[in-house]
ModelCIF file with pLDDT and N, C-alpha, C, O atoms, coordinates in Angstrom:
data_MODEL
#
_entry.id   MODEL 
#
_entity.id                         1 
_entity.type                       polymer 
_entity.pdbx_number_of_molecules   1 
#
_entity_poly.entity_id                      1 
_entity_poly.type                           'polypeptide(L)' 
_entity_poly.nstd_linkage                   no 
_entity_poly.nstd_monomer                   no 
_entity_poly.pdbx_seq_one_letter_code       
;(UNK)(UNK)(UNK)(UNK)(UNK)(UNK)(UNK)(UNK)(UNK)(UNK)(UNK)(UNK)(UNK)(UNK)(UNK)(UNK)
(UNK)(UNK)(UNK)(UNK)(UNK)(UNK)(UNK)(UNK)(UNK)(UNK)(UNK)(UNK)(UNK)(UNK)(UNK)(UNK)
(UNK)(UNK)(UNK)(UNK)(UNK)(UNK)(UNK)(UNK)(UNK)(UNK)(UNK)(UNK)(UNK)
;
_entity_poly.pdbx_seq_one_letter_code_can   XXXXXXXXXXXXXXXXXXXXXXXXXXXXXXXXXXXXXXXXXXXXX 
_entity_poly.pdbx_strand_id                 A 
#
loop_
_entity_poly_seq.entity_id 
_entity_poly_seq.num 
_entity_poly_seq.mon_id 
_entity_poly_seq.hetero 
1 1  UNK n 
1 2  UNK n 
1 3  UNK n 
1 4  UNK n 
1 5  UNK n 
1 6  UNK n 
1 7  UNK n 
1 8  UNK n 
1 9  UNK n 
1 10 UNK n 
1 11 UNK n 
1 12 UNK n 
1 13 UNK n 
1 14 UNK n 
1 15 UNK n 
1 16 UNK n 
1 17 UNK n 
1 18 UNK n 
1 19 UNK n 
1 20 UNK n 
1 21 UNK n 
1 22 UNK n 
1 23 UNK n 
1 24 UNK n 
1 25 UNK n 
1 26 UNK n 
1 27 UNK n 
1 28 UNK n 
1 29 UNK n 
1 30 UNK n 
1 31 UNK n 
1 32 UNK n 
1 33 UNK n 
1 34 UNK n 
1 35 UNK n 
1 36 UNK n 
1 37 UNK n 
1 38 UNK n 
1 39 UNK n 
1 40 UNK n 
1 41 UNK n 
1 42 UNK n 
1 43 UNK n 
1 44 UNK n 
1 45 UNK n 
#
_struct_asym.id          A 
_struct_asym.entity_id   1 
#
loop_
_ma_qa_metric.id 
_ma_qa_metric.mode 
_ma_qa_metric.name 
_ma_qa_metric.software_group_id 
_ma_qa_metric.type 
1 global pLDDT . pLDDT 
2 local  pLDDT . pLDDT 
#
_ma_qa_metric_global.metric_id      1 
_ma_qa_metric_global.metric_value   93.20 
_ma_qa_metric_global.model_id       1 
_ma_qa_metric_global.ordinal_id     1 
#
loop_
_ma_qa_metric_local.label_asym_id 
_ma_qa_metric_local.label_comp_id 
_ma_qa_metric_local.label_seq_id 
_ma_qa_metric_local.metric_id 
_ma_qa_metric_local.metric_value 
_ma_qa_metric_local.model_id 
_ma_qa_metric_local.ordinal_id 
A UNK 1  2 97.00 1 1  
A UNK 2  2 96.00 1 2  
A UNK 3  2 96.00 1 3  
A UNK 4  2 97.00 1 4  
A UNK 5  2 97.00 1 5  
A UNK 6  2 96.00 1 6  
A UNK 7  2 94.00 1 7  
A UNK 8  2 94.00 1 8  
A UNK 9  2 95.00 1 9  
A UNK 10 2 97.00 1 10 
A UNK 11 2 96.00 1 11 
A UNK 12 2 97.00 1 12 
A UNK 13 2 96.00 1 13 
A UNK 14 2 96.00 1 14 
A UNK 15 2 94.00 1 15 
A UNK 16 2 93.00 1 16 
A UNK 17 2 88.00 1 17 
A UNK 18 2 85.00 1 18 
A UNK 19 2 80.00 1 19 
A UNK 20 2 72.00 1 20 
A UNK 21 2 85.00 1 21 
A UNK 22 2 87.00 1 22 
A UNK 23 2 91.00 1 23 
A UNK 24 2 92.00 1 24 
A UNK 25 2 92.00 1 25 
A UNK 26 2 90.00 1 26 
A UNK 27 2 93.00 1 27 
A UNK 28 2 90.00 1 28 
A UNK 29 2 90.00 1 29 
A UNK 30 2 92.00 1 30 
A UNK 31 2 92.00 1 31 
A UNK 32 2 91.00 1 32 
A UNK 33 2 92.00 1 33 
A UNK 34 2 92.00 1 34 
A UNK 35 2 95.00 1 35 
A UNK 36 2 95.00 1 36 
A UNK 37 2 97.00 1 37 
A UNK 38 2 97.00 1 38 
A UNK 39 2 97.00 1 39 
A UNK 40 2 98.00 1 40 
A UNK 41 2 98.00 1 41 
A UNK 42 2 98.00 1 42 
A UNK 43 2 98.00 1 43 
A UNK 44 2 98.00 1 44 
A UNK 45 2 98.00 1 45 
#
loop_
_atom_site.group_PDB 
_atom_site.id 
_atom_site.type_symbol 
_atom_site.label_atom_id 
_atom_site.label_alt_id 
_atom_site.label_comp_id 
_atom_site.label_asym_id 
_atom_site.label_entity_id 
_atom_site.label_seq_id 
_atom_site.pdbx_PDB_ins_code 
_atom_site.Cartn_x 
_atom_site.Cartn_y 
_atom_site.Cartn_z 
_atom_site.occupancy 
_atom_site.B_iso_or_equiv 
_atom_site.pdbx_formal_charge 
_atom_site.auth_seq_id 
_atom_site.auth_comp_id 
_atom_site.auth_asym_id 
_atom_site.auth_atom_id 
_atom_site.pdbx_PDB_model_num 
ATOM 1   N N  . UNK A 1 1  ? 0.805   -1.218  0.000   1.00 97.00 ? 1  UNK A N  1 
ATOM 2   C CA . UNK A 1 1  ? 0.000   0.000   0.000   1.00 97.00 ? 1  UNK A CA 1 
ATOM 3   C C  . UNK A 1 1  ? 0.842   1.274   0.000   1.00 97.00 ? 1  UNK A C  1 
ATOM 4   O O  . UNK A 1 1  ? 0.549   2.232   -0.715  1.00 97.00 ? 1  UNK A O  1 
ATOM 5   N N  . UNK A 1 2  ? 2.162   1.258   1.026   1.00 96.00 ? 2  UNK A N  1 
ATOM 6   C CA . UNK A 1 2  ? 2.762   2.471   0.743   1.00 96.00 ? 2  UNK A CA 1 
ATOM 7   C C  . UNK A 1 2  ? 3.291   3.278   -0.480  1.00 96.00 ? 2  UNK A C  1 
ATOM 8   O O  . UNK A 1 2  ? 3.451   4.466   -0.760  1.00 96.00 ? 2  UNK A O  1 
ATOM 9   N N  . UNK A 1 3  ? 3.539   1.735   -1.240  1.00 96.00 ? 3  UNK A N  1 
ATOM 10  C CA . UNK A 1 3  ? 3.904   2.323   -2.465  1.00 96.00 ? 3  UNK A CA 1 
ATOM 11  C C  . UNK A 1 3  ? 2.794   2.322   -3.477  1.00 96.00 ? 3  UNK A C  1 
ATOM 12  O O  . UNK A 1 3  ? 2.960   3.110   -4.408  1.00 96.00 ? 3  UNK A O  1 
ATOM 13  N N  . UNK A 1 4  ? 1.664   1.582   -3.491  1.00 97.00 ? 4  UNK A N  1 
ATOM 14  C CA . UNK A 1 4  ? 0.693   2.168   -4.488  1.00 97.00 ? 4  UNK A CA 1 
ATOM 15  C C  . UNK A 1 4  ? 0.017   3.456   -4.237  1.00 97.00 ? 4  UNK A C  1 
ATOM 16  O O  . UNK A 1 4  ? -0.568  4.134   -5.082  1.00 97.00 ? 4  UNK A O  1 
ATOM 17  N N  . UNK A 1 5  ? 0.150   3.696   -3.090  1.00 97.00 ? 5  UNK A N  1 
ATOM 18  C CA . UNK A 1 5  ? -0.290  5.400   -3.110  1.00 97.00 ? 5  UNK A CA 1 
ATOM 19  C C  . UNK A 1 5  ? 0.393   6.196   -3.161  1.00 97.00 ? 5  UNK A C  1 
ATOM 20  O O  . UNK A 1 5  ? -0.022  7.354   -3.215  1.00 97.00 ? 5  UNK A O  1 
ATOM 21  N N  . UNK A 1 6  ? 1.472   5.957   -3.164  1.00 96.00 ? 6  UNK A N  1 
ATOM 22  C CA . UNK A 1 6  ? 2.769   7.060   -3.099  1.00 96.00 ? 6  UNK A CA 1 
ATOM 23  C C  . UNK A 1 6  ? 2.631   8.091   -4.753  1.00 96.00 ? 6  UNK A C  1 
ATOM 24  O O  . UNK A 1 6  ? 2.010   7.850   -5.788  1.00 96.00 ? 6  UNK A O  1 
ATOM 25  N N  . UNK A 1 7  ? 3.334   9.018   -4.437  1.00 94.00 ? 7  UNK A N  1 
ATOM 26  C CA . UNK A 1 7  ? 3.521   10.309  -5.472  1.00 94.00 ? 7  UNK A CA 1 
ATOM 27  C C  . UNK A 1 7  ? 3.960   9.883   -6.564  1.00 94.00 ? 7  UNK A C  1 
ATOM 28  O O  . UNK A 1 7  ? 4.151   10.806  -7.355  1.00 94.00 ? 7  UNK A O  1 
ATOM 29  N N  . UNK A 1 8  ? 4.335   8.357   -7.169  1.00 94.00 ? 8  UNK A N  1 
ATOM 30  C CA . UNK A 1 8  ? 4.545   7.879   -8.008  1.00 94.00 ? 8  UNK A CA 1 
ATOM 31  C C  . UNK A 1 8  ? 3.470   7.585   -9.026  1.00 94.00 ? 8  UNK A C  1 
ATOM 32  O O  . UNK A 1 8  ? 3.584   7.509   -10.249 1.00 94.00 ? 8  UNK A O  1 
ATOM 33  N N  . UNK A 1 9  ? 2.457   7.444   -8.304  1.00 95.00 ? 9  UNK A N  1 
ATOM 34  C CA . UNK A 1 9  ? 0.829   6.857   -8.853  1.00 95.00 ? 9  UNK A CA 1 
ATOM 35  C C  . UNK A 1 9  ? -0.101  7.995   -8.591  1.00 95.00 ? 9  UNK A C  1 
ATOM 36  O O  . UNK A 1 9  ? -1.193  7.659   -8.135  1.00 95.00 ? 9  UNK A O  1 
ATOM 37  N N  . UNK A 1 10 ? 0.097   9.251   -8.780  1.00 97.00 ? 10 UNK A N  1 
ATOM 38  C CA . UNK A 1 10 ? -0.764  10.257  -8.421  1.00 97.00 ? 10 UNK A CA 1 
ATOM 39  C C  . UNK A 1 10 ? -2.111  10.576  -9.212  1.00 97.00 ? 10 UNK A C  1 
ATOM 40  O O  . UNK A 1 10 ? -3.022  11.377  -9.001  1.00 97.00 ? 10 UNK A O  1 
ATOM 41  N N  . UNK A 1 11 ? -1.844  9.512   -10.332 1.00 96.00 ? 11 UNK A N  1 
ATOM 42  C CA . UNK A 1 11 ? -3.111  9.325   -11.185 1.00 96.00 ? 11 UNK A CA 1 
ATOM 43  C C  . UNK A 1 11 ? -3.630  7.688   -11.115 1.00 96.00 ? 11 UNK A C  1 
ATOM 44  O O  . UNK A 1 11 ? -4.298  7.124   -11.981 1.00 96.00 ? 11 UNK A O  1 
ATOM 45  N N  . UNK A 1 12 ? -3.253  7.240   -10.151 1.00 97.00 ? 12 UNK A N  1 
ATOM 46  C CA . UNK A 1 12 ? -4.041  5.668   -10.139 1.00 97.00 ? 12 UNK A CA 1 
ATOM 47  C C  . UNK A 1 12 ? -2.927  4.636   -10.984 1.00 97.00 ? 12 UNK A C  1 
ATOM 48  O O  . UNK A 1 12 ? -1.791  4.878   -11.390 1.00 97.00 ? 12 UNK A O  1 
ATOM 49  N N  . UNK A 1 13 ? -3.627  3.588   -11.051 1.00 96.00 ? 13 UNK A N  1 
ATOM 50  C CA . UNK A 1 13 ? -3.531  2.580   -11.655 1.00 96.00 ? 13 UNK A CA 1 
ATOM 51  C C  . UNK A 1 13 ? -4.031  1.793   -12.317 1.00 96.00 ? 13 UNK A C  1 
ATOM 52  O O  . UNK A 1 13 ? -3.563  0.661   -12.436 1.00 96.00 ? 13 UNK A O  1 
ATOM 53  N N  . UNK A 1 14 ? -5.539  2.353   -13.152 1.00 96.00 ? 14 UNK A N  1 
ATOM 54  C CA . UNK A 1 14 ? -6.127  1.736   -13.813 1.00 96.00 ? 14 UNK A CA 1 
ATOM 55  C C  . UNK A 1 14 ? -5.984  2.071   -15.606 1.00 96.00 ? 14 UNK A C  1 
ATOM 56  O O  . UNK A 1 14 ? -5.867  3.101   -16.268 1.00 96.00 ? 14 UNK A O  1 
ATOM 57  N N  . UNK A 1 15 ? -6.062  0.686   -15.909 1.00 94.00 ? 15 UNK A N  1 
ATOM 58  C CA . UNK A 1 15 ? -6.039  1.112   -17.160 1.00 94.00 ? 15 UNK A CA 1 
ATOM 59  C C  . UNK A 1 15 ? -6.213  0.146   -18.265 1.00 94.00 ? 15 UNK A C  1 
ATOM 60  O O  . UNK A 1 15 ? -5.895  -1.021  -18.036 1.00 94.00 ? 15 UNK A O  1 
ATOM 61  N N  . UNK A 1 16 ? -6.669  0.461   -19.421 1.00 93.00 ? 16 UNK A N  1 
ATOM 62  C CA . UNK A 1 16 ? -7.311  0.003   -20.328 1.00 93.00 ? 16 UNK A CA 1 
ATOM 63  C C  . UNK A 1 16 ? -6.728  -0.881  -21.544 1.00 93.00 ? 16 UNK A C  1 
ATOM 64  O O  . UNK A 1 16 ? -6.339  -0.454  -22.631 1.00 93.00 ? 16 UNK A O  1 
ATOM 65  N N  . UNK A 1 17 ? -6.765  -2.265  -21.084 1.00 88.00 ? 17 UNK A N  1 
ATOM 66  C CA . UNK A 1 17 ? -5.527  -2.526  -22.639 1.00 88.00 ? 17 UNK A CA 1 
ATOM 67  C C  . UNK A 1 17 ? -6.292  -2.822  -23.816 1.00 88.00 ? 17 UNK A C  1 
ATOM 68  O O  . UNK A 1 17 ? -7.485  -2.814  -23.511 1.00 88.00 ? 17 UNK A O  1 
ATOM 69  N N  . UNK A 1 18 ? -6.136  -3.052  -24.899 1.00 85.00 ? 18 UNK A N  1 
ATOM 70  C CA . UNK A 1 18 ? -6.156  -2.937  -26.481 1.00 85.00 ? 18 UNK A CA 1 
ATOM 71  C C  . UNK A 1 18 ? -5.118  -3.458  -27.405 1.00 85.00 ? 18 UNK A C  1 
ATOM 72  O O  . UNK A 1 18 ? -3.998  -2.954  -27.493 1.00 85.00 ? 18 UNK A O  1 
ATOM 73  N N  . UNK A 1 19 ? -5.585  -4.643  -28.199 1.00 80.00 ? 19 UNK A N  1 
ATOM 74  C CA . UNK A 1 19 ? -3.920  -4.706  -28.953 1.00 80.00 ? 19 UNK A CA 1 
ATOM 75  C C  . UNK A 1 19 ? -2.739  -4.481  -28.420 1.00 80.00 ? 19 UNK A C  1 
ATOM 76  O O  . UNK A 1 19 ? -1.833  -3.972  -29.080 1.00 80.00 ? 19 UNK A O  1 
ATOM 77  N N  . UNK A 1 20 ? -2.586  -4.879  -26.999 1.00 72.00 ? 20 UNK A N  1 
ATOM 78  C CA . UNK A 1 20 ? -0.966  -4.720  -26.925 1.00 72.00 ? 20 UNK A CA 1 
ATOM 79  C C  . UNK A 1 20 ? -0.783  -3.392  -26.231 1.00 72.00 ? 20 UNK A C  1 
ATOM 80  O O  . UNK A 1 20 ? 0.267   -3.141  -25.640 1.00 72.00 ? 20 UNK A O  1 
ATOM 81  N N  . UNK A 1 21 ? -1.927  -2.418  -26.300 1.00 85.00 ? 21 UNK A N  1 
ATOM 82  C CA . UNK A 1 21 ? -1.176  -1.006  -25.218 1.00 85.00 ? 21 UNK A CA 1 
ATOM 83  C C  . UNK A 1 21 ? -2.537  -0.731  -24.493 1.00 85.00 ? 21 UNK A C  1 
ATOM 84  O O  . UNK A 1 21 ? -3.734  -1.022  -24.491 1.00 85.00 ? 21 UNK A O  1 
ATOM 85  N N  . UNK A 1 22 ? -1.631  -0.025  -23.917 1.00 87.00 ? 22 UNK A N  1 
ATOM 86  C CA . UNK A 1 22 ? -2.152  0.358   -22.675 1.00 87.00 ? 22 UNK A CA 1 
ATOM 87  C C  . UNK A 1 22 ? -2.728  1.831   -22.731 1.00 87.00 ? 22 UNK A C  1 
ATOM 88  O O  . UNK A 1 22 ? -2.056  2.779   -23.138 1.00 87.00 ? 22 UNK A O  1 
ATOM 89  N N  . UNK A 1 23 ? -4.111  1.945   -22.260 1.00 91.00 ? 23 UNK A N  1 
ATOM 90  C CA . UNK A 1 23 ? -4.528  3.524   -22.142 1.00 91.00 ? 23 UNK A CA 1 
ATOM 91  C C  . UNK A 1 23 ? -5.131  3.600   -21.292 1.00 91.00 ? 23 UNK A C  1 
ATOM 92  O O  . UNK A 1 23 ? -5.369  2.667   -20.525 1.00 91.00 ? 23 UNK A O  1 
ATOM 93  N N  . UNK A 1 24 ? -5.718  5.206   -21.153 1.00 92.00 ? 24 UNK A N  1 
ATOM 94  C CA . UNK A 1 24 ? -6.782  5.626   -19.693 1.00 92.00 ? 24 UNK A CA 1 
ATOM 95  C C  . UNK A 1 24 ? -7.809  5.927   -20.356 1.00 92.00 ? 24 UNK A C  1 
ATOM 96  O O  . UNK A 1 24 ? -8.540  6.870   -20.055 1.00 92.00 ? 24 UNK A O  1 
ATOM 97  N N  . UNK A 1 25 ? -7.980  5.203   -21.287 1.00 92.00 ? 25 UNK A N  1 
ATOM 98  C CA . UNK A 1 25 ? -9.770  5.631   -22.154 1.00 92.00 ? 25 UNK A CA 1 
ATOM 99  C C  . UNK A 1 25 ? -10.456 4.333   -21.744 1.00 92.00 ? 25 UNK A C  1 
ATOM 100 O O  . UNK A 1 25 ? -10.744 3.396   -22.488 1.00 92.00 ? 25 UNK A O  1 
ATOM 101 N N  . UNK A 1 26 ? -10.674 4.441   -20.405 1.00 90.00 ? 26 UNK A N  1 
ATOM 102 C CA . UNK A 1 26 ? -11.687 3.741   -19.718 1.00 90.00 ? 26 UNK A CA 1 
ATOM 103 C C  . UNK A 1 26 ? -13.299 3.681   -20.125 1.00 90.00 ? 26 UNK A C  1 
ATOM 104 O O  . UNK A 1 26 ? -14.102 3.066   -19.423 1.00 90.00 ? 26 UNK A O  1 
ATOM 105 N N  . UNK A 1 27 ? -13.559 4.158   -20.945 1.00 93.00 ? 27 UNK A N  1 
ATOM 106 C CA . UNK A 1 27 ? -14.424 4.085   -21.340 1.00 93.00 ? 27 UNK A CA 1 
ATOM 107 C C  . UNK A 1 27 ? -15.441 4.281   -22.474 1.00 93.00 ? 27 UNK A C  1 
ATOM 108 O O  . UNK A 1 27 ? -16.631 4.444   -22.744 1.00 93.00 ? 27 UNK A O  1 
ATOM 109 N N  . UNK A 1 28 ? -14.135 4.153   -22.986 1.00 90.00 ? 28 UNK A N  1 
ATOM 110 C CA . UNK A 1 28 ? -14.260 3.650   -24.682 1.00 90.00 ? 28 UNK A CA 1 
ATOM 111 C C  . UNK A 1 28 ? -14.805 2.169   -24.844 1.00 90.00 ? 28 UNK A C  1 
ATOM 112 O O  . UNK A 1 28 ? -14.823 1.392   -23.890 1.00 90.00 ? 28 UNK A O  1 
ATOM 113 N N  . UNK A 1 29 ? -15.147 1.904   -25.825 1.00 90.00 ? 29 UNK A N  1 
ATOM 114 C CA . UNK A 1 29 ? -15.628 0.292   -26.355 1.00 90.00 ? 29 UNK A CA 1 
ATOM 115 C C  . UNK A 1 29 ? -15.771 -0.598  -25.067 1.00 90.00 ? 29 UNK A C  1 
ATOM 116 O O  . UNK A 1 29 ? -15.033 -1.522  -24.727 1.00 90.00 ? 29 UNK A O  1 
ATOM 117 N N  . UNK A 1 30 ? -16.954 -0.084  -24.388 1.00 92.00 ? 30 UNK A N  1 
ATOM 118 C CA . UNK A 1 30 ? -17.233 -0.932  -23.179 1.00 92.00 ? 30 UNK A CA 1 
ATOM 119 C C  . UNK A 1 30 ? -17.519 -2.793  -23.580 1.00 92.00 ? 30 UNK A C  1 
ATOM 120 O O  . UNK A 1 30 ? -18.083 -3.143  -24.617 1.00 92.00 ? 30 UNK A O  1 
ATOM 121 N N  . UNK A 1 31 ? -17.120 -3.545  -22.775 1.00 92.00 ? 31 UNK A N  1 
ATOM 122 C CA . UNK A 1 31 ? -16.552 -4.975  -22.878 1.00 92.00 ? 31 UNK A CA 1 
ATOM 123 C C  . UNK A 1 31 ? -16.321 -5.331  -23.894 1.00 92.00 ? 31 UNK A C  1 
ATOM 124 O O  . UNK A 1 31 ? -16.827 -6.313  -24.437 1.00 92.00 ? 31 UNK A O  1 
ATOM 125 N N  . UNK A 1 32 ? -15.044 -4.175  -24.608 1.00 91.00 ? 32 UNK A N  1 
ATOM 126 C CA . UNK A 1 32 ? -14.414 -4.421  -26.230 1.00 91.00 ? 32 UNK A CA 1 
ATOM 127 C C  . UNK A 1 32 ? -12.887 -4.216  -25.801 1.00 91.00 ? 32 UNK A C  1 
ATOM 128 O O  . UNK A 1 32 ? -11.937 -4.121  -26.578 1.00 91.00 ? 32 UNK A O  1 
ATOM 129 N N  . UNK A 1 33 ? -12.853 -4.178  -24.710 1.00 92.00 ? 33 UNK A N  1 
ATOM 130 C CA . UNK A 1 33 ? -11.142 -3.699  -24.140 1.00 92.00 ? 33 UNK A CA 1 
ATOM 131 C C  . UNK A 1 33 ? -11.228 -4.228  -22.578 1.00 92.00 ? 33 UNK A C  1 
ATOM 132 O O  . UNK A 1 33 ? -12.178 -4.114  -21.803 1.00 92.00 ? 33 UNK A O  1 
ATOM 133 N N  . UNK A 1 34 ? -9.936  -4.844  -22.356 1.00 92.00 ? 34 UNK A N  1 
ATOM 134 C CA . UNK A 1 34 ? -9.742  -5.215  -20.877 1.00 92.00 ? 34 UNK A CA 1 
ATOM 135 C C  . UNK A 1 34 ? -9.404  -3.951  -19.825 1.00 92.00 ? 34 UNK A C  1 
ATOM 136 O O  . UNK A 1 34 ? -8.413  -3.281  -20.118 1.00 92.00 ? 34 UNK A O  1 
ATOM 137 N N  . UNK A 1 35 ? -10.190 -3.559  -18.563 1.00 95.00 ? 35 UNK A N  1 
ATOM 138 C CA . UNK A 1 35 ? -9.661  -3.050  -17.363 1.00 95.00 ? 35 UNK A CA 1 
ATOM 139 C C  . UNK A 1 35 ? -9.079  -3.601  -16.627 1.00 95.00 ? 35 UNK A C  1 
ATOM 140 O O  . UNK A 1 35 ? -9.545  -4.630  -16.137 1.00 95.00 ? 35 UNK A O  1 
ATOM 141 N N  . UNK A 1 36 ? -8.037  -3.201  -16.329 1.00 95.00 ? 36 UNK A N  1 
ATOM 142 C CA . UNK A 1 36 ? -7.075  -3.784  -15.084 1.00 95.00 ? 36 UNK A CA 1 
ATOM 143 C C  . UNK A 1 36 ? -6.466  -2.474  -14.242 1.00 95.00 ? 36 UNK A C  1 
ATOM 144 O O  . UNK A 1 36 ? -6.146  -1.431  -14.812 1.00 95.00 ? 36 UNK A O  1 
ATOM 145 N N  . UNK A 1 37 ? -6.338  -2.715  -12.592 1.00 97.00 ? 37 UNK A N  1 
ATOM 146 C CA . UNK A 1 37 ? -5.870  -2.246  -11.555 1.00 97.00 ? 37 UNK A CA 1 
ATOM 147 C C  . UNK A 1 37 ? -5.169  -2.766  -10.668 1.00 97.00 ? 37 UNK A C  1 
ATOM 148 O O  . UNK A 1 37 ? -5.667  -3.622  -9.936  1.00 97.00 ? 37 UNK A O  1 
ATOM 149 N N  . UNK A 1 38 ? -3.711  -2.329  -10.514 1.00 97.00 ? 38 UNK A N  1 
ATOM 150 C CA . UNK A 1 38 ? -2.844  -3.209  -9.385  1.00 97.00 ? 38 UNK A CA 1 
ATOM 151 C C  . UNK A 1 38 ? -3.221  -3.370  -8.182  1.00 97.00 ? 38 UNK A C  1 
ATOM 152 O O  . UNK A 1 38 ? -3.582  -2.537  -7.351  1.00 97.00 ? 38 UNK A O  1 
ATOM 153 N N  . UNK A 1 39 ? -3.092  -4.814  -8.105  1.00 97.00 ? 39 UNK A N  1 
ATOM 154 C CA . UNK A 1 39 ? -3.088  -5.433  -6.571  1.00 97.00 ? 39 UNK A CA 1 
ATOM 155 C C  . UNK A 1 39 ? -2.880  -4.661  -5.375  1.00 97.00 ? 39 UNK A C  1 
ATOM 156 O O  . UNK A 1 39 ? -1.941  -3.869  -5.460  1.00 97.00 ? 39 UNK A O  1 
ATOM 157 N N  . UNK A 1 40 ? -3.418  -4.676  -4.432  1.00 98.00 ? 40 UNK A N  1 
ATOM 158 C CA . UNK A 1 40 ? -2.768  -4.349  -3.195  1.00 98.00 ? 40 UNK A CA 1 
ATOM 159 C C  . UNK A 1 40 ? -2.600  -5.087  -2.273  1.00 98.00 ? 40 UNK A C  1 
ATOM 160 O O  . UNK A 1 40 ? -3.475  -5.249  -1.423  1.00 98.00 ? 40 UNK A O  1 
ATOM 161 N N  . UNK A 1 41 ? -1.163  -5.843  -2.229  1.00 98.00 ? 41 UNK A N  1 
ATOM 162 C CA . UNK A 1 41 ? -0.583  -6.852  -1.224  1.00 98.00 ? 41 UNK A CA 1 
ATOM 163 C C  . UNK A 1 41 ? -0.960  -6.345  0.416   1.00 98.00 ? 41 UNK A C  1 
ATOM 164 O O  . UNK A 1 41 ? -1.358  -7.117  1.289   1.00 98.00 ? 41 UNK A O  1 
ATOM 165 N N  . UNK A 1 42 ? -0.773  -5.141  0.563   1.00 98.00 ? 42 UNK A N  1 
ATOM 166 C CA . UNK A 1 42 ? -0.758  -4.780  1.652   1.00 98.00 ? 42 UNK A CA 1 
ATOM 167 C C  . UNK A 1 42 ? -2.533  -5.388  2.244   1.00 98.00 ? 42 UNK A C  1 
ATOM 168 O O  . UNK A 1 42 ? -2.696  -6.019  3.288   1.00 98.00 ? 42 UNK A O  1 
ATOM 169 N N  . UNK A 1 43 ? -3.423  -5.080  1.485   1.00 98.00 ? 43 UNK A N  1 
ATOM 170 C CA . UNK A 1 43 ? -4.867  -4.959  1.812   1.00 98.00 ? 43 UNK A CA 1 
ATOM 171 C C  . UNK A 1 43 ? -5.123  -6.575  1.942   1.00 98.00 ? 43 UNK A C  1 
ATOM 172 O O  . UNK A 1 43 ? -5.646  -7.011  2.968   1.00 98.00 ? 43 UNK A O  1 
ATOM 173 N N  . UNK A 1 44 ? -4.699  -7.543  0.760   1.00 98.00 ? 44 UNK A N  1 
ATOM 174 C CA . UNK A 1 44 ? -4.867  -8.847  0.805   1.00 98.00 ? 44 UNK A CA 1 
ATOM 175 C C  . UNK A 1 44 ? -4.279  -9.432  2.539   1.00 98.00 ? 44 UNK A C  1 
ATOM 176 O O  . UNK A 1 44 ? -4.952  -10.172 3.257   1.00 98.00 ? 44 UNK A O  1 
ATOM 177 N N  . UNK A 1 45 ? -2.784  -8.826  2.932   1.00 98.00 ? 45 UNK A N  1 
ATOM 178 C CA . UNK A 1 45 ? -2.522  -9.252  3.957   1.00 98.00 ? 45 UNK A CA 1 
ATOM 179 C C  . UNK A 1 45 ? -3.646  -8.844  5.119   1.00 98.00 ? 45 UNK A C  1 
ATOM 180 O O  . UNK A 1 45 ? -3.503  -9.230  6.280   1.00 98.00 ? 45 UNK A O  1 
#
């Protein structure tokens, strides 16, 4: 957790893949593109 919130990630971690890249057009071509958001080890523990 310290480090997924840290000033490194000041815009999150979600994001949208397509062919191979990655974007923040979350909401483009709804269930035509995968969302994904990193884990938080800390929270699972």
């Amino acid at each position: 957790a310290a480090e997924l919130y840290d000033q490194r990630h000041m815009r999150g971690t979600l994001l949208a893949y397509s062919e191979h890249r990655a974007t923040e057009d979350f909401l483009e071509r709804p269930g035509e593109q995968d969302l994904t958001a990193h884990v938080n080890f800390t929270g699972l523990d």
